[in-house]
PDB file of N, CA and C in Angstrom:
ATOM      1  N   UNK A   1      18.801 -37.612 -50.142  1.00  0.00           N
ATOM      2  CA  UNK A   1      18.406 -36.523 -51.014  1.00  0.00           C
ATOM      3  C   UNK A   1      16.911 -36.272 -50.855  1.00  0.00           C
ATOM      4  N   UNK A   2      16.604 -35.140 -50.904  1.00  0.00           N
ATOM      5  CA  UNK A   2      15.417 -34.952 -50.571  1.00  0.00           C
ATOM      6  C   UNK A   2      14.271 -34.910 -51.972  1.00  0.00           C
ATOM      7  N   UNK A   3      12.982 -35.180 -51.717  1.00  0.00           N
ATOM      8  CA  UNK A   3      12.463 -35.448 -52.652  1.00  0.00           C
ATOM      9  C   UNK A   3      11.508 -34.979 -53.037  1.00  0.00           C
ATOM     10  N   UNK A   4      10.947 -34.396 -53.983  1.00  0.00           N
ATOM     11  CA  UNK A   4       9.687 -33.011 -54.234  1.00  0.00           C
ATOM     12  C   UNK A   4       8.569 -33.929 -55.157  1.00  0.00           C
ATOM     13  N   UNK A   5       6.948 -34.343 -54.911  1.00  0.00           N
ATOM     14  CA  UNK A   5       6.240 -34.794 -56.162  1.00  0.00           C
ATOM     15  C   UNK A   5       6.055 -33.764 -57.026  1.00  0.00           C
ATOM     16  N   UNK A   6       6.133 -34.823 -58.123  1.00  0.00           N
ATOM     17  CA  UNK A   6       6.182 -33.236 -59.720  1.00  0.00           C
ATOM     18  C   UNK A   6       4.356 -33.848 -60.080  1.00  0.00           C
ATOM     19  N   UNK A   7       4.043 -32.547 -59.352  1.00  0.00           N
ATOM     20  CA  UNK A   7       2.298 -32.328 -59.904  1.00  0.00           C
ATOM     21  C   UNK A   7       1.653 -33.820 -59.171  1.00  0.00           C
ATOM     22  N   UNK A   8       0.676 -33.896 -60.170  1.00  0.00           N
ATOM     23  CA  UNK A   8       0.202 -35.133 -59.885  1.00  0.00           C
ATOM     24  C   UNK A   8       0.906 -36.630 -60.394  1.00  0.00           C
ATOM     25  N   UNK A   9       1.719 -36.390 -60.881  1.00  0.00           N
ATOM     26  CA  UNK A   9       2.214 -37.484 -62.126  1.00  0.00           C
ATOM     27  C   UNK A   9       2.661 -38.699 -61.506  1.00  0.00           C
ATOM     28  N   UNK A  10       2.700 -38.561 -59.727  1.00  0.00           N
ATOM     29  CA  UNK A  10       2.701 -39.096 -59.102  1.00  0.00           C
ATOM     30  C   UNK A  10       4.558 -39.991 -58.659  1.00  0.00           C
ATOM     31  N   UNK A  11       5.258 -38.567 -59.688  1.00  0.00           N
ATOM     32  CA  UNK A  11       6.382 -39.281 -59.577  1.00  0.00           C
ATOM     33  C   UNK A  11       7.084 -38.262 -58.762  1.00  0.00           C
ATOM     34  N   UNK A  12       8.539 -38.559 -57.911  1.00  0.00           N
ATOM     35  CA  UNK A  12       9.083 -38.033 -57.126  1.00  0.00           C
ATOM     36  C   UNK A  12      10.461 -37.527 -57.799  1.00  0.00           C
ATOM     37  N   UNK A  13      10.908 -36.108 -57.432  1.00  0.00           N
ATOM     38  CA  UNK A  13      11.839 -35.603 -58.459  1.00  0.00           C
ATOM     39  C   UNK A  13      12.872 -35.495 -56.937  1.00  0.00           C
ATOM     40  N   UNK A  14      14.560 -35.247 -57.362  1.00  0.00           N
ATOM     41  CA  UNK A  14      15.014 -35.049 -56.189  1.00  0.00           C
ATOM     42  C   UNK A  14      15.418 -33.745 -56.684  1.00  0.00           C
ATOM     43  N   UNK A  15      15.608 -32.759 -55.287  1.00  0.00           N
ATOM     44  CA  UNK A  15      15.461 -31.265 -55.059  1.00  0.00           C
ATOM     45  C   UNK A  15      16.455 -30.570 -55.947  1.00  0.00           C
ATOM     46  N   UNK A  16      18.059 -32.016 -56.604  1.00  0.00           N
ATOM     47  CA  UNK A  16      18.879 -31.480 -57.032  1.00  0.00           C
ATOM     48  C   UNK A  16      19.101 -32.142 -57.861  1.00  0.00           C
ATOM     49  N   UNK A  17      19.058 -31.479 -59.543  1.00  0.00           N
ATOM     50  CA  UNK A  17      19.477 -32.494 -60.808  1.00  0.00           C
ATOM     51  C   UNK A  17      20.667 -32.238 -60.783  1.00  0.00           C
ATOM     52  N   UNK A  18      21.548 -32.901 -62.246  1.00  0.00           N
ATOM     53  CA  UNK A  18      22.494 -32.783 -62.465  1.00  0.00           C
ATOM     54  C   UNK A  18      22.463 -31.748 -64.241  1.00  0.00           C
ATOM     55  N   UNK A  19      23.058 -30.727 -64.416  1.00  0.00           N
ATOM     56  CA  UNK A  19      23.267 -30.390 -65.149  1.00  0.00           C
ATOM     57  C   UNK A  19      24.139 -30.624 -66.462  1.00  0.00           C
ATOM     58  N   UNK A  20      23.905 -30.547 -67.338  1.00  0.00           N
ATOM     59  CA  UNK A  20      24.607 -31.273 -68.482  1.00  0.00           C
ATOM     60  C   UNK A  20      25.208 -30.157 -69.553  1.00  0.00           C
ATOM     61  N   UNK A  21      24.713 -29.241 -69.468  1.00  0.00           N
ATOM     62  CA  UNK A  21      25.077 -28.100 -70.491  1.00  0.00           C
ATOM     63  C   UNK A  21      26.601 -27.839 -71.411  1.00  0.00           C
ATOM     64  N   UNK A  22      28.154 -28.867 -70.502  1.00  0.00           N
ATOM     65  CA  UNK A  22      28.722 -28.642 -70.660  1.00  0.00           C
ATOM     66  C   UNK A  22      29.653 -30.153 -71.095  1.00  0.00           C
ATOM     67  N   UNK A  23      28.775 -30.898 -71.139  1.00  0.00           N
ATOM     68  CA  UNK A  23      28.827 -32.852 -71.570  1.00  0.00           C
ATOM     69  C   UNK A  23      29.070 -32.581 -73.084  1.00  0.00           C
ATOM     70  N   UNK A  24      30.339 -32.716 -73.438  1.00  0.00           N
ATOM     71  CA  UNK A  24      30.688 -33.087 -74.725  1.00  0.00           C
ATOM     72  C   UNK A  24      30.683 -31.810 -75.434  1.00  0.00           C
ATOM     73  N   UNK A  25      30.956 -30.965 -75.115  1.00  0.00           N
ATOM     74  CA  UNK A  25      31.350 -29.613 -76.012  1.00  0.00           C
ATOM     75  C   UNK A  25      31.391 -28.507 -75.333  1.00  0.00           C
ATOM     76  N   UNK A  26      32.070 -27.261 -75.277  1.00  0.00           N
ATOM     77  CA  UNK A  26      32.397 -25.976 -74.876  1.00  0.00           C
ATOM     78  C   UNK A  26      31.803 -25.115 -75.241  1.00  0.00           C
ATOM     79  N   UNK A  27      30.438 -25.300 -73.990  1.00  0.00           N
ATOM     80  CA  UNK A  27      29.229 -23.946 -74.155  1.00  0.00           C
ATOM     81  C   UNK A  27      29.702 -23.255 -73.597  1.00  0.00           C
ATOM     82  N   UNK A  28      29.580 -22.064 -74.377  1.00  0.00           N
ATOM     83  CA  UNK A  28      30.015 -20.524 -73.944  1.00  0.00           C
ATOM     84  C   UNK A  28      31.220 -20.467 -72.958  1.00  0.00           C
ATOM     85  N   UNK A  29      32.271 -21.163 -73.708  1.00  0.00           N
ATOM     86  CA  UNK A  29      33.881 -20.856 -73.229  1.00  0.00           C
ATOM     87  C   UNK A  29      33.728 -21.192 -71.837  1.00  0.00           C
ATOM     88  N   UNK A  30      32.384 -21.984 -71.280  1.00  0.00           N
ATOM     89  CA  UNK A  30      32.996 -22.796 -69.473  1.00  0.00           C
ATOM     90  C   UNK A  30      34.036 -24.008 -69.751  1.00  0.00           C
ATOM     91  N   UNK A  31      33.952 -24.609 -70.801  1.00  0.00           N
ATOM     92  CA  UNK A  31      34.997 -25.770 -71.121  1.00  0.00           C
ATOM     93  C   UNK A  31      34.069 -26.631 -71.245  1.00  0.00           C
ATOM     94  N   UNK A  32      34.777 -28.203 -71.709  1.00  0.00           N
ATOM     95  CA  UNK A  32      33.732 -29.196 -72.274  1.00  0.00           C
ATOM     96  C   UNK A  32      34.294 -30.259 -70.896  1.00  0.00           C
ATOM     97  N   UNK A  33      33.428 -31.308 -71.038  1.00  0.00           N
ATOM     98  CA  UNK A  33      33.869 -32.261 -70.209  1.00  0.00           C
ATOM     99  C   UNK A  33      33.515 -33.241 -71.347  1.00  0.00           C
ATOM    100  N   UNK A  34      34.252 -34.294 -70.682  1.00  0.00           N
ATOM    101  CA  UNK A  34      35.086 -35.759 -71.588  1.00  0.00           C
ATOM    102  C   UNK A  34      33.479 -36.672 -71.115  1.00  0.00           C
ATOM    103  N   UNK A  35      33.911 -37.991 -72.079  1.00  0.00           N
ATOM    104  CA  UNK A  35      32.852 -38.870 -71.728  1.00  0.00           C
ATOM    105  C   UNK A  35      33.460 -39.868 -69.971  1.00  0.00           C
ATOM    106  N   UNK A  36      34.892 -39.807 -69.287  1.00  0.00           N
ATOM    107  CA  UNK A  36      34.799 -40.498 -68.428  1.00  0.00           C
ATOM    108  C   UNK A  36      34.558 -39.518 -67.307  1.00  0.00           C
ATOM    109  N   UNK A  37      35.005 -38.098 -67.685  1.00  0.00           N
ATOM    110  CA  UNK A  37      34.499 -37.345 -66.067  1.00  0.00           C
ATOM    111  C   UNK A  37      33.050 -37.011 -66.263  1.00  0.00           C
ATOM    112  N   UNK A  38      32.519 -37.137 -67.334  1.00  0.00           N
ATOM    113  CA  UNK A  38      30.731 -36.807 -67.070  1.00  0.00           C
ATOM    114  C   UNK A  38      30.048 -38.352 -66.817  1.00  0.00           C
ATOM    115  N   UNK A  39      31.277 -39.359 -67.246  1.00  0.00           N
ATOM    116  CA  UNK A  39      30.618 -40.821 -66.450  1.00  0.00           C
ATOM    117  C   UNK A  39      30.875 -40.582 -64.980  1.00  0.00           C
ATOM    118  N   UNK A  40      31.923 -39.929 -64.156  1.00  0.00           N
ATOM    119  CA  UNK A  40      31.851 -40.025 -62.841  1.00  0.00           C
ATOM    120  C   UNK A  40      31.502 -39.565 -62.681  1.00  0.00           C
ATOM    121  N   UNK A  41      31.036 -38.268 -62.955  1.00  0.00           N
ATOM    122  CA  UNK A  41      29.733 -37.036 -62.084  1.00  0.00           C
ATOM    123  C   UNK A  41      28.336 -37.587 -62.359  1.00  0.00           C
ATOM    124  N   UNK A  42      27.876 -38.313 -63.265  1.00  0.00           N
ATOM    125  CA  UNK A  42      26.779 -38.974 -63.605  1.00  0.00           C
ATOM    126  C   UNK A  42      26.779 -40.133 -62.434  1.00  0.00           C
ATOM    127  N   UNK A  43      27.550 -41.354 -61.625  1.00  0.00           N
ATOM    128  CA  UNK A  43      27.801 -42.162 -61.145  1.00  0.00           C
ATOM    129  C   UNK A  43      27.695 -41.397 -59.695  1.00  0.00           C
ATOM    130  N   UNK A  44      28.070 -40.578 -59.066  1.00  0.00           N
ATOM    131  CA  UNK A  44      28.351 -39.357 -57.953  1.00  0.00           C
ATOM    132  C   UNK A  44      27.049 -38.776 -57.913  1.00  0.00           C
ATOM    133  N   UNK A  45      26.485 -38.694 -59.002  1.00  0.00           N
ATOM    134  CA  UNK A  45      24.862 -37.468 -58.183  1.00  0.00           C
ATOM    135  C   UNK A  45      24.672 -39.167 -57.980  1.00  0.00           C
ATOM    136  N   UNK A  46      24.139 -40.212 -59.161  1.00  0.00           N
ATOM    137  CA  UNK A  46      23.368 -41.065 -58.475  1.00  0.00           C
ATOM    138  C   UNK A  46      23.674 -41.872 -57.217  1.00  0.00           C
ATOM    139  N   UNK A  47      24.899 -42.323 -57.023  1.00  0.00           N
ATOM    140  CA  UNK A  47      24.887 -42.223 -55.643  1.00  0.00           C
ATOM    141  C   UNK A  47      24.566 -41.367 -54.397  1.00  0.00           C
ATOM    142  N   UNK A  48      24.152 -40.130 -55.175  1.00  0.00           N
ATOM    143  CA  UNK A  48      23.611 -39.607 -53.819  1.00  0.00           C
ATOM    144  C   UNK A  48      22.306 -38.727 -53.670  1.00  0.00           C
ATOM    145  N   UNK A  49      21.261 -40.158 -55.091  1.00  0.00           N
ATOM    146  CA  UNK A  49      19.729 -39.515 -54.464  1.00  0.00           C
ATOM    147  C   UNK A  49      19.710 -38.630 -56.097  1.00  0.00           C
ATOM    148  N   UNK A  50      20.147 -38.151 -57.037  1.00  0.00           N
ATOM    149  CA  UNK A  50      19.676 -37.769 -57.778  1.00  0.00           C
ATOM    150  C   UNK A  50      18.899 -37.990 -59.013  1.00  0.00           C
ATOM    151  N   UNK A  51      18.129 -38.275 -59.152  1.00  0.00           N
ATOM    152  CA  UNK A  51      17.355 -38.485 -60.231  1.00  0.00           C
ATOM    153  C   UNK A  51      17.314 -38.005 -61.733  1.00  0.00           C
ATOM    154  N   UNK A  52      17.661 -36.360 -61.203  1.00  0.00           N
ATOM    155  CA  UNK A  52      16.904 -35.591 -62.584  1.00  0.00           C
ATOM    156  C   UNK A  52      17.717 -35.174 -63.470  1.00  0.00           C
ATOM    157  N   UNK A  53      17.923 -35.483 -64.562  1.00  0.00           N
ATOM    158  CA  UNK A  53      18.943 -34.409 -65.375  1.00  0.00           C
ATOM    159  C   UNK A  53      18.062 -33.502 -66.453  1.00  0.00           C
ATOM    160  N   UNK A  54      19.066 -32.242 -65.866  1.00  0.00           N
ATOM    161  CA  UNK A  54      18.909 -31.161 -67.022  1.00  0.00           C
ATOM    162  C   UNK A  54      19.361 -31.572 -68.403  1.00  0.00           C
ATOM    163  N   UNK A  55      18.832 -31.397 -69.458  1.00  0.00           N
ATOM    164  CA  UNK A  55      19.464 -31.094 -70.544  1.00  0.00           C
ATOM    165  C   UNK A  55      18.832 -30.935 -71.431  1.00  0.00           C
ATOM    166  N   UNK A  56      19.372 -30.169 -72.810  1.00  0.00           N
ATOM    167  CA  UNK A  56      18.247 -29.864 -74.491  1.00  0.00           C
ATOM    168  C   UNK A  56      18.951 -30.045 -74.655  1.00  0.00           C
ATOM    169  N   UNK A  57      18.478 -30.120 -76.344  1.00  0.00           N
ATOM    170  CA  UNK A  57      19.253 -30.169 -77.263  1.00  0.00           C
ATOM    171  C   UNK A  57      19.987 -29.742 -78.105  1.00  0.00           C
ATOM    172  N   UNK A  58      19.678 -27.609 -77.275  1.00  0.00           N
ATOM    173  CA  UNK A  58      20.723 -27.142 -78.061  1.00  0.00           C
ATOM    174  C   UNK A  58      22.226 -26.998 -77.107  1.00  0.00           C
ATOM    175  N   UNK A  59      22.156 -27.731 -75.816  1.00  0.00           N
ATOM    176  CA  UNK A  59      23.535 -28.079 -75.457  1.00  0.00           C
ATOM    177  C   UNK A  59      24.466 -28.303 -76.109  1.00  0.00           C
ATOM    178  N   UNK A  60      25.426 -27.762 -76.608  1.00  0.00           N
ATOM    179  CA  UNK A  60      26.568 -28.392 -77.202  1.00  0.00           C
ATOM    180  C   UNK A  60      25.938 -28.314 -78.657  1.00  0.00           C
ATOM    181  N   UNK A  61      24.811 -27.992 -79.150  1.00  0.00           N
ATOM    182  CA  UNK A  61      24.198 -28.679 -80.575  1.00  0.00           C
ATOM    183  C   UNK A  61      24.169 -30.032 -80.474  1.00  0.00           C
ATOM    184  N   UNK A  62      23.576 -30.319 -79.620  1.00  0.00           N
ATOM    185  CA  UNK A  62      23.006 -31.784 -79.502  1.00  0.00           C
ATOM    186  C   UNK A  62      24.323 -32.609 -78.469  1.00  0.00           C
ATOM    187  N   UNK A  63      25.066 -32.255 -78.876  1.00  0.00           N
ATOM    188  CA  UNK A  63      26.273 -33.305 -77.972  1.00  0.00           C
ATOM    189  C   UNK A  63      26.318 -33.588 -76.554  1.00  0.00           C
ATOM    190  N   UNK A  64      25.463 -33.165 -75.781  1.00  0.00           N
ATOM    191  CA  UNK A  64      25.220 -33.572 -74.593  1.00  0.00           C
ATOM    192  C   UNK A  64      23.984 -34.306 -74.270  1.00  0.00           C
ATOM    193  N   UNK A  65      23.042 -34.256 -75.187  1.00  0.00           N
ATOM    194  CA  UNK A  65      22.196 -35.453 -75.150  1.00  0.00           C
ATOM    195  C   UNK A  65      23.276 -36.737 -76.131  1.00  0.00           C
ATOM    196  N   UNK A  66      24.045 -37.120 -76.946  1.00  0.00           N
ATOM    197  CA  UNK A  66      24.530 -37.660 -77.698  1.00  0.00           C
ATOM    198  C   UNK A  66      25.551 -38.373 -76.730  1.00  0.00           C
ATOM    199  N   UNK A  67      26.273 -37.799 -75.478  1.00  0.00           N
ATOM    200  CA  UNK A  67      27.231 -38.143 -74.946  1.00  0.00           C
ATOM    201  C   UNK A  67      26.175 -38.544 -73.881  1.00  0.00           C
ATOM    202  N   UNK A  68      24.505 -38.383 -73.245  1.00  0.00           N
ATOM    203  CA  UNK A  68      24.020 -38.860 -72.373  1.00  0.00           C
ATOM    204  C   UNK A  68      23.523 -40.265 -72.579  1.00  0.00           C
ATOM    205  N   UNK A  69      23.276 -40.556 -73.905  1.00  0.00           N
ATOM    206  CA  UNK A  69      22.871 -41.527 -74.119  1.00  0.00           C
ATOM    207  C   UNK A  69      23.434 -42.483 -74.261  1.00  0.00           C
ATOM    208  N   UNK A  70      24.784 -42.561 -74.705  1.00  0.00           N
ATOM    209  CA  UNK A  70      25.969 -43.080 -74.370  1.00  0.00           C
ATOM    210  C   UNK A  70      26.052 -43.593 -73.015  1.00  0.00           C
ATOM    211  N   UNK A  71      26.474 -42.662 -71.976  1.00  0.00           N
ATOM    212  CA  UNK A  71      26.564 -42.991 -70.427  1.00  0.00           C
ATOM    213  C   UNK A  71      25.666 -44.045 -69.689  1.00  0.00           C
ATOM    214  N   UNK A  72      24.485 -43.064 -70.095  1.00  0.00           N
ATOM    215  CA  UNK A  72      23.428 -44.055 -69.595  1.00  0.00           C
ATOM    216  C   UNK A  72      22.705 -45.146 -69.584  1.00  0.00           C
ATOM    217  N   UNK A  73      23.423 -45.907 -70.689  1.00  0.00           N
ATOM    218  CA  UNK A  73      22.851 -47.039 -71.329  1.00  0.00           C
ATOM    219  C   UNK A  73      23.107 -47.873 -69.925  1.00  0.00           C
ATOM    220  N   UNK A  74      22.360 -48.811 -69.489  1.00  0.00           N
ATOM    221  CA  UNK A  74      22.804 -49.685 -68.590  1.00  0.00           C
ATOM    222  C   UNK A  74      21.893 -49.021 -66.609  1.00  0.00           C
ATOM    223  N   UNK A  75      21.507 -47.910 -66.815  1.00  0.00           N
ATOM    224  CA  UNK A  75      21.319 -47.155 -65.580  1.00  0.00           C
ATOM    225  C   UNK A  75      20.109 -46.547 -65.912  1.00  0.00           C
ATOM    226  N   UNK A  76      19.653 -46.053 -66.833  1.00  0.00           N
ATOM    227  CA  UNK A  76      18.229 -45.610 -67.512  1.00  0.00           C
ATOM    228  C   UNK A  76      17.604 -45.483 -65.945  1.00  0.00           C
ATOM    229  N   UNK A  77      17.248 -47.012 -65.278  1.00  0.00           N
ATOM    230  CA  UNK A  77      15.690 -46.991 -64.635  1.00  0.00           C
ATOM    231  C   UNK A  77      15.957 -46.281 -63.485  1.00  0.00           C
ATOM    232  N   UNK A  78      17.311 -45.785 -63.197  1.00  0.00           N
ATOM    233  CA  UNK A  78      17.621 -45.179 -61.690  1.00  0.00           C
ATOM    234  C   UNK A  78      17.446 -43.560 -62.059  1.00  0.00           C
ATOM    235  N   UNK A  79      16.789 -42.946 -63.197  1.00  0.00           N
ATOM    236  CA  UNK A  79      16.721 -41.881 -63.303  1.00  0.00           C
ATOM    237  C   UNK A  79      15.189 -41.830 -64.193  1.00  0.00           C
ATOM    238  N   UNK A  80      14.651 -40.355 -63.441  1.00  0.00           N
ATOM    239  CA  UNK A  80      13.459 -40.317 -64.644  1.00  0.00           C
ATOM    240  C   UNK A  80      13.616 -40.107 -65.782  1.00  0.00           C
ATOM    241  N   UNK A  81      12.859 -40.689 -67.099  1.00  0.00           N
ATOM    242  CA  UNK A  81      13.408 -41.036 -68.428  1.00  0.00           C
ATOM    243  C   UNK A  81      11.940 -40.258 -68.832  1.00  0.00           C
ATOM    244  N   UNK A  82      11.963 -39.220 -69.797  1.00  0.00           N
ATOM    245  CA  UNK A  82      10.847 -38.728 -70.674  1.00  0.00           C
ATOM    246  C   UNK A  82       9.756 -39.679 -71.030  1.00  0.00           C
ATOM    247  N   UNK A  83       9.843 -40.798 -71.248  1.00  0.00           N
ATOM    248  CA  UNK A  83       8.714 -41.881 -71.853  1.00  0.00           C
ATOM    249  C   UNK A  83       7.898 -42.032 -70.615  1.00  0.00           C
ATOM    250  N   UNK A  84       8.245 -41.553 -69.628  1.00  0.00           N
ATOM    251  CA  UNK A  84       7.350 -41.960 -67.895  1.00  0.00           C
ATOM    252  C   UNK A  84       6.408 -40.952 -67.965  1.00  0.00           C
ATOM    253  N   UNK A  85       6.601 -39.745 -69.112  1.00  0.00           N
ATOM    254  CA  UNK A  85       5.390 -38.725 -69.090  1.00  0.00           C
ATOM    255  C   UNK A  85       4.573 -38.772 -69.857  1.00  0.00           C
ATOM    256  N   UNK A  86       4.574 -39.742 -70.793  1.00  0.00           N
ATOM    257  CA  UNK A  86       3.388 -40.073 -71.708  1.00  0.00           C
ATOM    258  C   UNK A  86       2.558 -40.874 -71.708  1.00  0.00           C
TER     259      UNK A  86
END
């Protein structure tokens, strides 16, 4: 996966996140996804180089950060985590 530096921050982003918009609830009638197929698409980018995930918090009204934090418990350091920008 290819890899872009974000600014100076000296950290490396890869060219392709994973989007979340649709993790745990049915934004705008695309359909929702479950907590084990957004565990295998979460498991699938990182095997192949992805780092970054999209997501707010008005996803779902919060439920896709709620269902990320869930997933990710255990894998955190293989992705950039917000606390690396402060």
């Amino acid at each position: 996966m290819k890899k872009n530096k974000l600014g100076r921050s000296g950290l490396e982003v890869s060219a392709l996140s994973l989007g979340t918009m649709n993790f745990g609830a049915d934004w705008h009638k695309i359909g929702a996804i479950d907590d084990k197929t957004a565990s295998s698409l979460i498991d699938l980018a990182v095997e192949r180089g992805v780092n970054l995930i999209d997501t707010a918090d008005i996803y779902g009204r919060g439920a896709s950060e709620e269902m990320l934090g869930r997933l990710l418990k255990g894998r955190r350091k293989k992705l950039l985590a917000h606390d690396r920008f402060l």
